[in-house]
PDB file of N, CA and C in Angstrom:
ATOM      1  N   UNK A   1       0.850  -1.165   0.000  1.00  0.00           N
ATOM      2  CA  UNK A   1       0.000   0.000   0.000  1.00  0.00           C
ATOM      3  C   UNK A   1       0.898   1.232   0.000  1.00  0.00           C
ATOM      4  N   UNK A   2       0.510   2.406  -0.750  1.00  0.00           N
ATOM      5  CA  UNK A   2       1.183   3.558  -0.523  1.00  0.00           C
ATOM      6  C   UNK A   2       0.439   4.478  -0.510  1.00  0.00           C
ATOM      7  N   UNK A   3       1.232   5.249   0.695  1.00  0.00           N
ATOM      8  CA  UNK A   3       0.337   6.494   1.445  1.00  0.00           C
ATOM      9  C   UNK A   3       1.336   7.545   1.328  1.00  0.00           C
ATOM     10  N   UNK A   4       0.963   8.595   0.502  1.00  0.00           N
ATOM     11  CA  UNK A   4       1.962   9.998   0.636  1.00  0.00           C
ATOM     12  C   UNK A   4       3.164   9.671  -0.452  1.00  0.00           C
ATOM     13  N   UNK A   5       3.540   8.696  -1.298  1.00  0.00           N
ATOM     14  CA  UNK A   5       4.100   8.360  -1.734  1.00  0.00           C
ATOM     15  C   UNK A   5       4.814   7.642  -0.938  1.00  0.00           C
ATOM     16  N   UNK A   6       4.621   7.188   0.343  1.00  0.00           N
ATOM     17  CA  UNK A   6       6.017   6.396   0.575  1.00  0.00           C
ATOM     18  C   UNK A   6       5.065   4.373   0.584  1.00  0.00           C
ATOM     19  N   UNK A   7       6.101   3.721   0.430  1.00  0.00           N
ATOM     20  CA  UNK A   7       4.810   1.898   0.713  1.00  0.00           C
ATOM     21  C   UNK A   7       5.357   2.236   1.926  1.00  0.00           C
ATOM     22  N   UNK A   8       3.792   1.726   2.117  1.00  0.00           N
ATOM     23  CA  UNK A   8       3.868   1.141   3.716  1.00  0.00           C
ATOM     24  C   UNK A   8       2.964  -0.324   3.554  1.00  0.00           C
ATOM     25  N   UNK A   9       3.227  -0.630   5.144  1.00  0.00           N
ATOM     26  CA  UNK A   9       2.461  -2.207   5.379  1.00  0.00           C
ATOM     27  C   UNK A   9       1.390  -2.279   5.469  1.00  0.00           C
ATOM     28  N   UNK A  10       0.182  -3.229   5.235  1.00  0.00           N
ATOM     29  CA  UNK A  10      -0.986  -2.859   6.302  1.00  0.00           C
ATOM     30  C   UNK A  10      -0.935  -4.399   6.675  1.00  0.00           C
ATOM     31  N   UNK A  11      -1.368  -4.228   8.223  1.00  0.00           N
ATOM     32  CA  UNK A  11      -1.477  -4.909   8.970  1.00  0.00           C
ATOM     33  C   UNK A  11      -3.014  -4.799   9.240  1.00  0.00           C
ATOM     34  N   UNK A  12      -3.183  -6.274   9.084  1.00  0.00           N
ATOM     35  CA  UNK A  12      -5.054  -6.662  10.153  1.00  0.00           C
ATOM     36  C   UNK A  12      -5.269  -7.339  11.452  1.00  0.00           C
ATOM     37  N   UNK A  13      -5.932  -7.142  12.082  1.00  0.00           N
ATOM     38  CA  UNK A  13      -6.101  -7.754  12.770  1.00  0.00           C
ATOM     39  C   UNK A  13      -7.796  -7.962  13.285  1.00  0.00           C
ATOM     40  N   UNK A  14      -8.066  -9.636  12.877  1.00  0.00           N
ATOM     41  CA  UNK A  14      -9.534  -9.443  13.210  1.00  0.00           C
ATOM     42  C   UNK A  14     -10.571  -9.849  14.188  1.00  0.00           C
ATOM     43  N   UNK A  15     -11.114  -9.896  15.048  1.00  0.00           N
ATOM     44  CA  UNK A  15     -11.887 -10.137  16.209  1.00  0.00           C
ATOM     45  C   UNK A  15     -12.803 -10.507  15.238  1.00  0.00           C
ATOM     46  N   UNK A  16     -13.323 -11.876  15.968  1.00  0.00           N
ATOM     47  CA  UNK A  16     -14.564 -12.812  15.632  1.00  0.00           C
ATOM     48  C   UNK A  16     -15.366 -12.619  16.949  1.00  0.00           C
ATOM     49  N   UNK A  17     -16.848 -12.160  17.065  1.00  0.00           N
ATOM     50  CA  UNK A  17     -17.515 -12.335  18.534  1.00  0.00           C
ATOM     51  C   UNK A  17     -18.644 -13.146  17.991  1.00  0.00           C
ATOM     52  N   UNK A  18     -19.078 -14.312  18.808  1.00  0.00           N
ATOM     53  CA  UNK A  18     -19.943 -15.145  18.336  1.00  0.00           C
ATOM     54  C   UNK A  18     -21.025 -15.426  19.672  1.00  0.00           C
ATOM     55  N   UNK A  19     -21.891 -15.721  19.373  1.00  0.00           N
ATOM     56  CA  UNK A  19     -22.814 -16.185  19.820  1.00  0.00           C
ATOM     57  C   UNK A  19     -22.376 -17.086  21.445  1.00  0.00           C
ATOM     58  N   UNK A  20     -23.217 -17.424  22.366  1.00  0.00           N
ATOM     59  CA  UNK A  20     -22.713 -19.036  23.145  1.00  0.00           C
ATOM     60  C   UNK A  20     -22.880 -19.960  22.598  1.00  0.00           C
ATOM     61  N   UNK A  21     -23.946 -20.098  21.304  1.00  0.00           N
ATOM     62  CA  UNK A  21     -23.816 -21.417  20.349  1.00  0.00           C
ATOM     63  C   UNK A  21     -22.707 -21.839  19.518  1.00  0.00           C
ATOM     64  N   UNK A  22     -21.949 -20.792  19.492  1.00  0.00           N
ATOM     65  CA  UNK A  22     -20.429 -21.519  19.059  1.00  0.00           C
ATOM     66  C   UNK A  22     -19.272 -21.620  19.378  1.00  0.00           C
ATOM     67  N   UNK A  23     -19.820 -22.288  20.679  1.00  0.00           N
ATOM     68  CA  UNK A  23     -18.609 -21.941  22.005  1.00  0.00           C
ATOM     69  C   UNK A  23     -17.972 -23.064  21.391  1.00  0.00           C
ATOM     70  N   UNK A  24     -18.465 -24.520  20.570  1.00  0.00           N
ATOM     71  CA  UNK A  24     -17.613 -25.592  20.209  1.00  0.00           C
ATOM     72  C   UNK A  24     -16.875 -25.698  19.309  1.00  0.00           C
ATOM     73  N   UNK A  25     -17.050 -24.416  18.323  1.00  0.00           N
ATOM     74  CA  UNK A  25     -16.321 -24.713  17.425  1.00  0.00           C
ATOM     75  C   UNK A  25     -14.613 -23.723  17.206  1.00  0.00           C
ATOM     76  N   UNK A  26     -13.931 -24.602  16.324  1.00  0.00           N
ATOM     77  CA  UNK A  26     -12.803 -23.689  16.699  1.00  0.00           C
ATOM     78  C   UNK A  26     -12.819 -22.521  15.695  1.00  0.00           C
ATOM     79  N   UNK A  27     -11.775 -21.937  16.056  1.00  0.00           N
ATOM     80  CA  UNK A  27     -11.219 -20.713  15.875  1.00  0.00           C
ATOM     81  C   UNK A  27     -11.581 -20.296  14.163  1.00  0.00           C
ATOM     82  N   UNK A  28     -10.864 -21.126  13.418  1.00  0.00           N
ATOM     83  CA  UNK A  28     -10.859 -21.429  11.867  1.00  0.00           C
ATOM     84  C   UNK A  28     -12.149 -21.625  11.291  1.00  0.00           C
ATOM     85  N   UNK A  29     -13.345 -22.255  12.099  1.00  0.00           N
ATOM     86  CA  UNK A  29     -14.237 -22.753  11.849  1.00  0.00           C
ATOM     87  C   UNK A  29     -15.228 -20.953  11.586  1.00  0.00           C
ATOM     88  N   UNK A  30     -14.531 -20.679  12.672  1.00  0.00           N
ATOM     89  CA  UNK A  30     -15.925 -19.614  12.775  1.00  0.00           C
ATOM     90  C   UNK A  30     -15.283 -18.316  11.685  1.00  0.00           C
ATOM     91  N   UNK A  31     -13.862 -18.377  11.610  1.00  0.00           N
ATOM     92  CA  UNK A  31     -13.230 -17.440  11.005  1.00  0.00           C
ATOM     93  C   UNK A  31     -14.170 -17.438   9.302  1.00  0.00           C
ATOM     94  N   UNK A  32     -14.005 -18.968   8.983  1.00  0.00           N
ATOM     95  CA  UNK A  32     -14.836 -19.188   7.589  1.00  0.00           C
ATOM     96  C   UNK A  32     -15.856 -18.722   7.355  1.00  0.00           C
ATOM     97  N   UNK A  33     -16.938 -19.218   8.670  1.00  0.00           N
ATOM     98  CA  UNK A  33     -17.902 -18.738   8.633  1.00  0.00           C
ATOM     99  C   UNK A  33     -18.766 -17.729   8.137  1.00  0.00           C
ATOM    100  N   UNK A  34     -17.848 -16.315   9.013  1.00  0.00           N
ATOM    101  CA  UNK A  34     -17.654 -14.979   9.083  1.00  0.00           C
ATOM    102  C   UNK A  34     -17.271 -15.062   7.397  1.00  0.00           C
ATOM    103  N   UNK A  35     -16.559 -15.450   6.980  1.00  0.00           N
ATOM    104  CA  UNK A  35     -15.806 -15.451   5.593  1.00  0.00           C
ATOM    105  C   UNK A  35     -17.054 -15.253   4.369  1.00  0.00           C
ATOM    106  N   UNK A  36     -17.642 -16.724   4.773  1.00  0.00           N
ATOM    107  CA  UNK A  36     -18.970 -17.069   3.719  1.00  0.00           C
ATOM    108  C   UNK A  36     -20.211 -16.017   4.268  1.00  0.00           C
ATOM    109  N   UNK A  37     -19.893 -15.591   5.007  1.00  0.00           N
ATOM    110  CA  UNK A  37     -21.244 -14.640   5.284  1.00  0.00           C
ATOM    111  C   UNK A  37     -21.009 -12.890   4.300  1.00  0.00           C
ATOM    112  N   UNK A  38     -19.751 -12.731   4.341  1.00  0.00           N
ATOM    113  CA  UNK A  38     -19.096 -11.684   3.517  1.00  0.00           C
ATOM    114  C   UNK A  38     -19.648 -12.188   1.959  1.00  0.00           C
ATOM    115  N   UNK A  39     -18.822 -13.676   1.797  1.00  0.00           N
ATOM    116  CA  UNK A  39     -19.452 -13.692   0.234  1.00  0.00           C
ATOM    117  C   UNK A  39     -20.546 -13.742   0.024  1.00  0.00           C
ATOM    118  N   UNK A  40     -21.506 -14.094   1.018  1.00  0.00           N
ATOM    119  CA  UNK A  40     -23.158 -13.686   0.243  1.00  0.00           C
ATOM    120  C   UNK A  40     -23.627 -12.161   0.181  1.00  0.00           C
ATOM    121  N   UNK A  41     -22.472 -11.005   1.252  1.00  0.00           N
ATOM    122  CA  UNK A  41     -22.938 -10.136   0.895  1.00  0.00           C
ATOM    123  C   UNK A  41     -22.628  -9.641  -0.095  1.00  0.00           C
ATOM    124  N   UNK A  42     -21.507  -9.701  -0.551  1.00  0.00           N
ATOM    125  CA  UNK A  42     -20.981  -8.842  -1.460  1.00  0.00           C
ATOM    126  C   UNK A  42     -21.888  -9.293  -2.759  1.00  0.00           C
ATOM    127  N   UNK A  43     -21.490 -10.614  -3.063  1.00  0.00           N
ATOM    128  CA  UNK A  43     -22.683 -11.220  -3.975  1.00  0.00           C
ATOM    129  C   UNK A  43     -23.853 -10.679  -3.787  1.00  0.00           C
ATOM    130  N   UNK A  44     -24.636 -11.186  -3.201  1.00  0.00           N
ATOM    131  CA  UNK A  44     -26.372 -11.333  -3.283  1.00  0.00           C
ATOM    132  C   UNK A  44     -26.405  -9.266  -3.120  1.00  0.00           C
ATOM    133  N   UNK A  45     -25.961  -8.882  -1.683  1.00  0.00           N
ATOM    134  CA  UNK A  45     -26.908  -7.691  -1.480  1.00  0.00           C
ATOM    135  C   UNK A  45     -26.183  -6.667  -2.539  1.00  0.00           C
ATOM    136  N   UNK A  46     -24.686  -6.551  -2.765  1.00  0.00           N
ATOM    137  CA  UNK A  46     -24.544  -5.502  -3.403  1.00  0.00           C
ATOM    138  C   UNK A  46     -24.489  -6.028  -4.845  1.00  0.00           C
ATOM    139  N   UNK A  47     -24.911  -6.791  -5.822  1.00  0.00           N
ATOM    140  CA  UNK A  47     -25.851  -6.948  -6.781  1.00  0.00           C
ATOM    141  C   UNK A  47     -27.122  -6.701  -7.106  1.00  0.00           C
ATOM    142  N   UNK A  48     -27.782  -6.940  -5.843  1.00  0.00           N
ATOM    143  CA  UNK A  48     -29.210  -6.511  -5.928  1.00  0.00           C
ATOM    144  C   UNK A  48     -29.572  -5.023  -5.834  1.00  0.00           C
ATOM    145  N   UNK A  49     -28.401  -4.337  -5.095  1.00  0.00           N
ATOM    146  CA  UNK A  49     -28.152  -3.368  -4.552  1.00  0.00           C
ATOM    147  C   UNK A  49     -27.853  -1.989  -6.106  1.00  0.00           C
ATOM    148  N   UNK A  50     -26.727  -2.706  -6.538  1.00  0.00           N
ATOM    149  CA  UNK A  50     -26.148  -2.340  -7.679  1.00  0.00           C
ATOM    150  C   UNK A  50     -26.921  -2.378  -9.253  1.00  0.00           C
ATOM    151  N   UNK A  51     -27.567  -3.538  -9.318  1.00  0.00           N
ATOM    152  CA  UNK A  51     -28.017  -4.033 -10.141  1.00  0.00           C
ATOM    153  C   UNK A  51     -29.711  -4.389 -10.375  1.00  0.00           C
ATOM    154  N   UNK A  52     -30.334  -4.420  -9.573  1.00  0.00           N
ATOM    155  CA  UNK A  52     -31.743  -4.926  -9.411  1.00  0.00           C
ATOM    156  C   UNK A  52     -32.112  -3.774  -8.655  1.00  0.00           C
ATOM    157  N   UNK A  53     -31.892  -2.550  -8.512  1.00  0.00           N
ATOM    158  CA  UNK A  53     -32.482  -1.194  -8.150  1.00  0.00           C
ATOM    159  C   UNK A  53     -33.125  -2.010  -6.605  1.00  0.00           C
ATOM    160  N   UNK A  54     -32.336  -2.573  -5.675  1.00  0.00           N
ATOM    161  CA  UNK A  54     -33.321  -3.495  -4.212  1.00  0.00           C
ATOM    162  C   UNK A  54     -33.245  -1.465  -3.307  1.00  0.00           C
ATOM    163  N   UNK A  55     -32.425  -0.181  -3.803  1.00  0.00           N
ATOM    164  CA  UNK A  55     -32.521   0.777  -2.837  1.00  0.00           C
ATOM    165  C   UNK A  55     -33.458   1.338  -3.518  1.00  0.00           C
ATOM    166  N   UNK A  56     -33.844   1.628  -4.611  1.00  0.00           N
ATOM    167  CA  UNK A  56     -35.351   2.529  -5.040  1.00  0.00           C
ATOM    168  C   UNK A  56     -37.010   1.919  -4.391  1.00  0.00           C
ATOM    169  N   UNK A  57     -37.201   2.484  -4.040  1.00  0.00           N
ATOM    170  CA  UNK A  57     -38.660   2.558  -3.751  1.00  0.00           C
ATOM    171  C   UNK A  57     -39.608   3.286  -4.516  1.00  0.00           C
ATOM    172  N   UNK A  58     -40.438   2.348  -5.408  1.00  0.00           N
ATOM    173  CA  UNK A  58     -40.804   3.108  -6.479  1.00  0.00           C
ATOM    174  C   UNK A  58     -42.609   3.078  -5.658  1.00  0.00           C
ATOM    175  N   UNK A  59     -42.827   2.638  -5.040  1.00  0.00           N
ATOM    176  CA  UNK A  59     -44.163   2.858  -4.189  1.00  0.00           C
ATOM    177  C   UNK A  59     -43.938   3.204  -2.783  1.00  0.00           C
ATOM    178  N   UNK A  60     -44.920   4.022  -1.881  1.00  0.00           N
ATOM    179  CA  UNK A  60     -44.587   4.027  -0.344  1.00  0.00           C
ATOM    180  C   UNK A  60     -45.633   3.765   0.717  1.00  0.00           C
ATOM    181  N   UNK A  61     -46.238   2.840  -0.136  1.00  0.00           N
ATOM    182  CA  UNK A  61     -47.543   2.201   0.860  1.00  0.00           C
ATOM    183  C   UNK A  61     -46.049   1.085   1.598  1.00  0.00           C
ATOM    184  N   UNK A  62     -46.743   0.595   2.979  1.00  0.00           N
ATOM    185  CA  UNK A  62     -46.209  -0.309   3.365  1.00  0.00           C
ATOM    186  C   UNK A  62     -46.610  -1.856   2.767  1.00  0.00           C
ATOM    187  N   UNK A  63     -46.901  -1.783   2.254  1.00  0.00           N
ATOM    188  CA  UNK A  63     -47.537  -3.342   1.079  1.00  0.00           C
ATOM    189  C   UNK A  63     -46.800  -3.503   0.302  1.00  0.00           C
ATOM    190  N   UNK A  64     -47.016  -2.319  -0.651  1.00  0.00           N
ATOM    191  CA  UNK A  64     -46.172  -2.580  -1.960  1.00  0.00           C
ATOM    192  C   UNK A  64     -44.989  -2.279  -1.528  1.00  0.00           C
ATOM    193  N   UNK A  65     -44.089  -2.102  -0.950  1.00  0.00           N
ATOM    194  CA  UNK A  65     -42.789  -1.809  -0.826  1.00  0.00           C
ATOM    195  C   UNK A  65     -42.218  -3.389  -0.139  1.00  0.00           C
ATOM    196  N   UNK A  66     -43.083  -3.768   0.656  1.00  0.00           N
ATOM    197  CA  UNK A  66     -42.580  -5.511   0.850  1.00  0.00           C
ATOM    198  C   UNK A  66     -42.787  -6.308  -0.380  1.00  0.00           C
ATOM    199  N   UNK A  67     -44.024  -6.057  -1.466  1.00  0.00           N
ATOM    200  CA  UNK A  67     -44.784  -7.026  -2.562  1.00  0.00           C
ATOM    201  C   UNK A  67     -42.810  -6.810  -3.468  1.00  0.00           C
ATOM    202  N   UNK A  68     -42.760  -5.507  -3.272  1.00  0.00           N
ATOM    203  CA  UNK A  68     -41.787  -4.890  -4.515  1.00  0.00           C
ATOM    204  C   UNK A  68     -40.577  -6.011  -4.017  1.00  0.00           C
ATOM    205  N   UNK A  69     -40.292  -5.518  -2.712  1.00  0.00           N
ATOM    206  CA  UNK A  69     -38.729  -6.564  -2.254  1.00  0.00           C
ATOM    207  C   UNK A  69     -39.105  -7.898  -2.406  1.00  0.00           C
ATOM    208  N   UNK A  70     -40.054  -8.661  -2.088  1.00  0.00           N
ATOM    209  CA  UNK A  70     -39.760  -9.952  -2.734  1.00  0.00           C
ATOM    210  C   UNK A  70     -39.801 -10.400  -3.740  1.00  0.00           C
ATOM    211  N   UNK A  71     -40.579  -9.492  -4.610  1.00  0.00           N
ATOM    212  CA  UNK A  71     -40.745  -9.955  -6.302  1.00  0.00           C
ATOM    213  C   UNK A  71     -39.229  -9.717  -6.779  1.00  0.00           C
ATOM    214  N   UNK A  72     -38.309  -8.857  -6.339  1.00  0.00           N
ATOM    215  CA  UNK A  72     -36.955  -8.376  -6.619  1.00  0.00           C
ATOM    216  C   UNK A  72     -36.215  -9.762  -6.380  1.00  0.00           C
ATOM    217  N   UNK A  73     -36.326  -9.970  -5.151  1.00  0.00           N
ATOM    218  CA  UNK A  73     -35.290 -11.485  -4.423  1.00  0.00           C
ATOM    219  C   UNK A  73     -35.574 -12.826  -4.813  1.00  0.00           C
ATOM    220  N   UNK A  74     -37.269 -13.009  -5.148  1.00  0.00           N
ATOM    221  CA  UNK A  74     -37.828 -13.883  -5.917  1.00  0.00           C
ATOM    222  C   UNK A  74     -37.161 -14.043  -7.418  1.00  0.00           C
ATOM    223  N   UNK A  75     -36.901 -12.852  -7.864  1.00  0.00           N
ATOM    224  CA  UNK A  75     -36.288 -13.110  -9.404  1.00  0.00           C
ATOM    225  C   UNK A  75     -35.038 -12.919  -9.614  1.00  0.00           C
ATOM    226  N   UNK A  76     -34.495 -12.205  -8.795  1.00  0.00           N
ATOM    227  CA  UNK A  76     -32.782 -12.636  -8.797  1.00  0.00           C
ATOM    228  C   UNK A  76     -32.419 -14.083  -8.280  1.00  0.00           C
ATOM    229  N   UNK A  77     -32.609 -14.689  -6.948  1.00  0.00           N
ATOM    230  CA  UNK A  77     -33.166 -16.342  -6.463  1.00  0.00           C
ATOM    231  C   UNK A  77     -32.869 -16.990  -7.952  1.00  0.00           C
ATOM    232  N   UNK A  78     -35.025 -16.557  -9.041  1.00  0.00           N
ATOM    233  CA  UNK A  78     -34.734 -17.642 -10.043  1.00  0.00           C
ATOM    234  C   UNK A  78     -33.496 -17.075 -11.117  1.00  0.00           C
ATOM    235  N   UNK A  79     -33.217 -15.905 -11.243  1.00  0.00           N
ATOM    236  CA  UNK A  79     -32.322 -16.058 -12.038  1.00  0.00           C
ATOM    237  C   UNK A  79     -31.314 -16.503 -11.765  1.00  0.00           C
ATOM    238  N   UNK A  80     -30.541 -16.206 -10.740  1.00  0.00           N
ATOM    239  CA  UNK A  80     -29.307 -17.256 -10.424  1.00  0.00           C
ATOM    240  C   UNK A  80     -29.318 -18.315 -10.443  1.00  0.00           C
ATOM    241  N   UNK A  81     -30.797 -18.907 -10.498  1.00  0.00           N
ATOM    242  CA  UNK A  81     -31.119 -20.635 -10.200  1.00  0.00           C
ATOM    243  C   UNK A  81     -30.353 -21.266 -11.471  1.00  0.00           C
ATOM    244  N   UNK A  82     -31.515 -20.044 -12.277  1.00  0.00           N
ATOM    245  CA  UNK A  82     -30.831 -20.655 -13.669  1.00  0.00           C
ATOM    246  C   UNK A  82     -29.945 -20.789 -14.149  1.00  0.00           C
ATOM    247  N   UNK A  83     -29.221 -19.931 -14.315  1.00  0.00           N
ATOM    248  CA  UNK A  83     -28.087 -19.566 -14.545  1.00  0.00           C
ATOM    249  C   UNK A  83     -27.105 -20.910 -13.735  1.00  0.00           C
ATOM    250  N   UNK A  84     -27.371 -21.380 -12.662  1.00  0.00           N
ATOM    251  CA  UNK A  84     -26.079 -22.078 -12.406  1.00  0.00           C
ATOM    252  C   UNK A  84     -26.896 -23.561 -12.490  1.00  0.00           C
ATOM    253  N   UNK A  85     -27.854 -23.840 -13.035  1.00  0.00           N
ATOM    254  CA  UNK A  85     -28.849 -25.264 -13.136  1.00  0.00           C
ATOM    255  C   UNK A  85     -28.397 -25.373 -14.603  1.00  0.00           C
TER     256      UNK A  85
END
């Protein structure tokens, strides 16, 4: 990474806090976890996000604005279905 023109390092460091239901599992286990929960976001929400307009609200009854989000998740769902069937 370079900052100001000079490289520098970056260093991470990451804290996992979990639940008491996964007091059994180890360390690695939950690290993944955390991992695969990132790839559905980046996937699913900021596609839908990006791509399937899921931030416009094109109605503002409280009905149609739930009818709208699942018909959205309903057809991204089948389109990905397809797409990988």
């Amino acid at each position: 990474m370079e900052v100001a023109g000079k490289r520098t390092e970056l260093v991470l460091n990451w804290f996992w806090v979990v639940a008491g239901d996964l007091n059994g599992y180890d360390g690695a286990v939950i690290r993944d976890i955390g991992h695969l929960r990132w790839k559905i976001e980046n996937n699913a929400f900021c596609e839908l996000t990006q791509h399937w307009h899921l931030t416009h609200c094109a109605h503002h009854q409280p009905t149609a604005v739930f009818v709208l989000l699942w018909i959205k998740i309903i057809a991204f769902t089948l389109f990905h279905a397809f797409g990988r069937l």
